[in-house]
C-alpha atoms as a PDB file:
ATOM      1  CA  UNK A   1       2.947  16.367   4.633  1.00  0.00           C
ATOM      2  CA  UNK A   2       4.650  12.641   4.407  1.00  0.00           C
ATOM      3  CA  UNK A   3       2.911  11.604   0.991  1.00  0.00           C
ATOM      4  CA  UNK A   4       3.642  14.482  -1.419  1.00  0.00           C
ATOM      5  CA  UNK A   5       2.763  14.007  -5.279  1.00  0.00           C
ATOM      6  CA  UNK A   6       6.297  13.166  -6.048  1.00  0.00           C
ATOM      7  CA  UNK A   7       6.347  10.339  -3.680  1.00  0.00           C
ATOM      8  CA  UNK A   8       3.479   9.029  -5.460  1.00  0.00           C
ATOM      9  CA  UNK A   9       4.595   9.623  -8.773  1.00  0.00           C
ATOM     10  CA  UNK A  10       7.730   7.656  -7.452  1.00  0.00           C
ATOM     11  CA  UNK A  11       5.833   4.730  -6.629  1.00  0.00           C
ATOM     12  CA  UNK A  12       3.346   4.619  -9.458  1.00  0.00           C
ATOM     13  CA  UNK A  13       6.318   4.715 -11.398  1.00  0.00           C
ATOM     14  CA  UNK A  14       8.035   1.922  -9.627  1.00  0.00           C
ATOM     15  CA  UNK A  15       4.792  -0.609  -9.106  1.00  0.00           C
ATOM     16  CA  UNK A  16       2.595   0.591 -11.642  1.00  0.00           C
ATOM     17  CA  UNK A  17       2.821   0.397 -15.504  1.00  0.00           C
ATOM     18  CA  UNK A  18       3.530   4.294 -16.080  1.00  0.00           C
ATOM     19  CA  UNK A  19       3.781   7.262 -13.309  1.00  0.00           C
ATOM     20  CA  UNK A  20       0.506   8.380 -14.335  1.00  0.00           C
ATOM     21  CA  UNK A  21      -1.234   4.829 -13.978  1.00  0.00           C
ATOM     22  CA  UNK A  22      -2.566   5.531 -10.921  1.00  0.00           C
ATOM     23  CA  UNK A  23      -5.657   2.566 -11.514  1.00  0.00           C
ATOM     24  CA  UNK A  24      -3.310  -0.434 -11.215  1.00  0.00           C
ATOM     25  CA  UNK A  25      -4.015  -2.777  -8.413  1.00  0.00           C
ATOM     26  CA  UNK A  26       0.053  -3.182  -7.591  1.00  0.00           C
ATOM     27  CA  UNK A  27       0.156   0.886  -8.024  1.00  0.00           C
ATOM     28  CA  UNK A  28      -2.528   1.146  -5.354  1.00  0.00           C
ATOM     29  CA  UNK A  29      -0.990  -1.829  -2.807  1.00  0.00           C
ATOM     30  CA  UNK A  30       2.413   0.167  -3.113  1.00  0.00           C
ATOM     31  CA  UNK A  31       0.797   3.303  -2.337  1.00  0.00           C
ATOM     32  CA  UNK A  32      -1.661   1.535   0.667  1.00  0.00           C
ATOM     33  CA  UNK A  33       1.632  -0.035   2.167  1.00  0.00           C
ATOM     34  CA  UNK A  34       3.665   3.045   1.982  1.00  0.00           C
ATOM     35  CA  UNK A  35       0.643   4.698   3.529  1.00  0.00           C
ATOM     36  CA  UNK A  36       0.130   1.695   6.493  1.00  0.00           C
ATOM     37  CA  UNK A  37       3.917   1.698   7.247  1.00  0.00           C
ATOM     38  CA  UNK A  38       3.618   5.775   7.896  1.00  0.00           C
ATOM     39  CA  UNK A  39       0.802   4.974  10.105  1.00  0.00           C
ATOM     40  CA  UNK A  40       1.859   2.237  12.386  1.00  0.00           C
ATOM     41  CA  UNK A  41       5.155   3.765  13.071  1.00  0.00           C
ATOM     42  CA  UNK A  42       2.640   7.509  13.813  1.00  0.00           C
ATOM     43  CA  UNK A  43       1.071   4.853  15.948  1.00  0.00           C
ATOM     44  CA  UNK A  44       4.086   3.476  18.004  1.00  0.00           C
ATOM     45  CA  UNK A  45       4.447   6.872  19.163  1.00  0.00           C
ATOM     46  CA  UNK A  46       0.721   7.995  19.985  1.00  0.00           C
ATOM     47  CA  UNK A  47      -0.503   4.822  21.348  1.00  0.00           C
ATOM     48  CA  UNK A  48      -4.069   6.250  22.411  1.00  0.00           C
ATOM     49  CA  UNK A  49      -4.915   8.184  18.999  1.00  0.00           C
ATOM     50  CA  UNK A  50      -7.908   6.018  18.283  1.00  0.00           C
ATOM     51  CA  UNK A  51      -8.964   7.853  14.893  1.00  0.00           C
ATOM     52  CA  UNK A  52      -5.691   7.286  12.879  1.00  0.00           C
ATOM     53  CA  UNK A  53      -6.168   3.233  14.395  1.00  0.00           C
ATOM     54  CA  UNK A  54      -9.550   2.868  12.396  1.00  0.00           C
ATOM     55  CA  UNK A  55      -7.796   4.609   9.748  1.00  0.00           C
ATOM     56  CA  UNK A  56      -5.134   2.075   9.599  1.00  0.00           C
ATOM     57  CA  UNK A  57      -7.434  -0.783   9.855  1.00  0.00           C
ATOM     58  CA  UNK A  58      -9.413   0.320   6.999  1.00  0.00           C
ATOM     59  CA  UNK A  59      -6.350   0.604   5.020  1.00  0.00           C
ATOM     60  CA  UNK A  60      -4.874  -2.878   5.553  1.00  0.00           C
ATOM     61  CA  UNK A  61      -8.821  -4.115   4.528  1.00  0.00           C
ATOM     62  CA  UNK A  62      -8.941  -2.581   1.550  1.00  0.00           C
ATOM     63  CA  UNK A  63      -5.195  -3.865   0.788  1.00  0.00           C
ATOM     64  CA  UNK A  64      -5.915  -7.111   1.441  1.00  0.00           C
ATOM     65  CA  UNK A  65      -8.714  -7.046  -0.760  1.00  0.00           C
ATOM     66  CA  UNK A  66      -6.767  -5.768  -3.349  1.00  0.00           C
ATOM     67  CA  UNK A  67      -4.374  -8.342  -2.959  1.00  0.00           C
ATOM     68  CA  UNK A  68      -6.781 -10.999  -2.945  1.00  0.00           C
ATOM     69  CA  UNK A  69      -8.250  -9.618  -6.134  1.00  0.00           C
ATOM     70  CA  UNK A  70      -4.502  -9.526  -7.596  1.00  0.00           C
ATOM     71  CA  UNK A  71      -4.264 -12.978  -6.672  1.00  0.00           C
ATOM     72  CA  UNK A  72      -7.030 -14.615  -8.104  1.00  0.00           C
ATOM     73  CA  UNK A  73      -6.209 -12.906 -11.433  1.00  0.00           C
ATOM     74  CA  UNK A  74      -2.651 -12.984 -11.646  1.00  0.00           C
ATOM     75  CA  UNK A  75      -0.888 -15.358  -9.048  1.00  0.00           C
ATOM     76  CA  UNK A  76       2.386 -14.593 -10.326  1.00  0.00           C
ATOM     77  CA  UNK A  77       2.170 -10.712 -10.232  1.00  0.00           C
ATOM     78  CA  UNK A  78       0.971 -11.234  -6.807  1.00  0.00           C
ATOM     79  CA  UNK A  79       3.917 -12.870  -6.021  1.00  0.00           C
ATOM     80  CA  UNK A  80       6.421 -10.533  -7.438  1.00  0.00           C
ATOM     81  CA  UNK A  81       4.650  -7.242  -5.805  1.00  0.00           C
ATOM     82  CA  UNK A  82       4.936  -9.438  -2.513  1.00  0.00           C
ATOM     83  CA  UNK A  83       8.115  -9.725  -2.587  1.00  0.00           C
ATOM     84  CA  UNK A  84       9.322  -6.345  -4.067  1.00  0.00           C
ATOM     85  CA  UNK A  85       7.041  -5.271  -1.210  1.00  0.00           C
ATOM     86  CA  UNK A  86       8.104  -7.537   1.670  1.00  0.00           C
ATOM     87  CA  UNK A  87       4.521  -7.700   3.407  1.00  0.00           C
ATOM     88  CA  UNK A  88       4.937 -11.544   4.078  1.00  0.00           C
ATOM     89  CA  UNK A  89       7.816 -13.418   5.794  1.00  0.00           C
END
């Protein structure tokens, strides 16, 4: 499997506050962009597998809404995780 529980402990540790802080809104971004980047490049190859589309589309709504959440309550976190993340340009 691609995401195995070290891999998340690795990122929770990275973008969250502990490994085992598994709530935090950057800890869950890392973890949906790590997840979205797997998927689009699953998708490059398999162009017609429709399921594993809708699955990335829900994923990149429910990180944006995290990141709209992160950025209405902390602008400057946002900004950081952002970066660290490269999403924008």
């Amino acid at each position: 499997m691609y995401l195995t529980a070290e891999k998340k402990q690795e990122i929770f540790k990275k973008y969250g506050k502990s490994d085992t802080d598994t709530g935090s809104a950057e800890g869950q971004i890392a973890l949906f962009t790590y997840r979205i980047n797997h998927l689009t490049d699953h998708l490059k190859l398999n162009k017609k597998d429709h399921s594993t589309q809708r699955a990335l589309l829900r994923l990149v709504g429910k990180r944006r809404s995290l990141l709209d959440y992160l950025k209405e309550r902390n602008i400057e976190r946002y900004r950081t995780l952002i970066k660290d993340l490269k999403i924008r340009k």
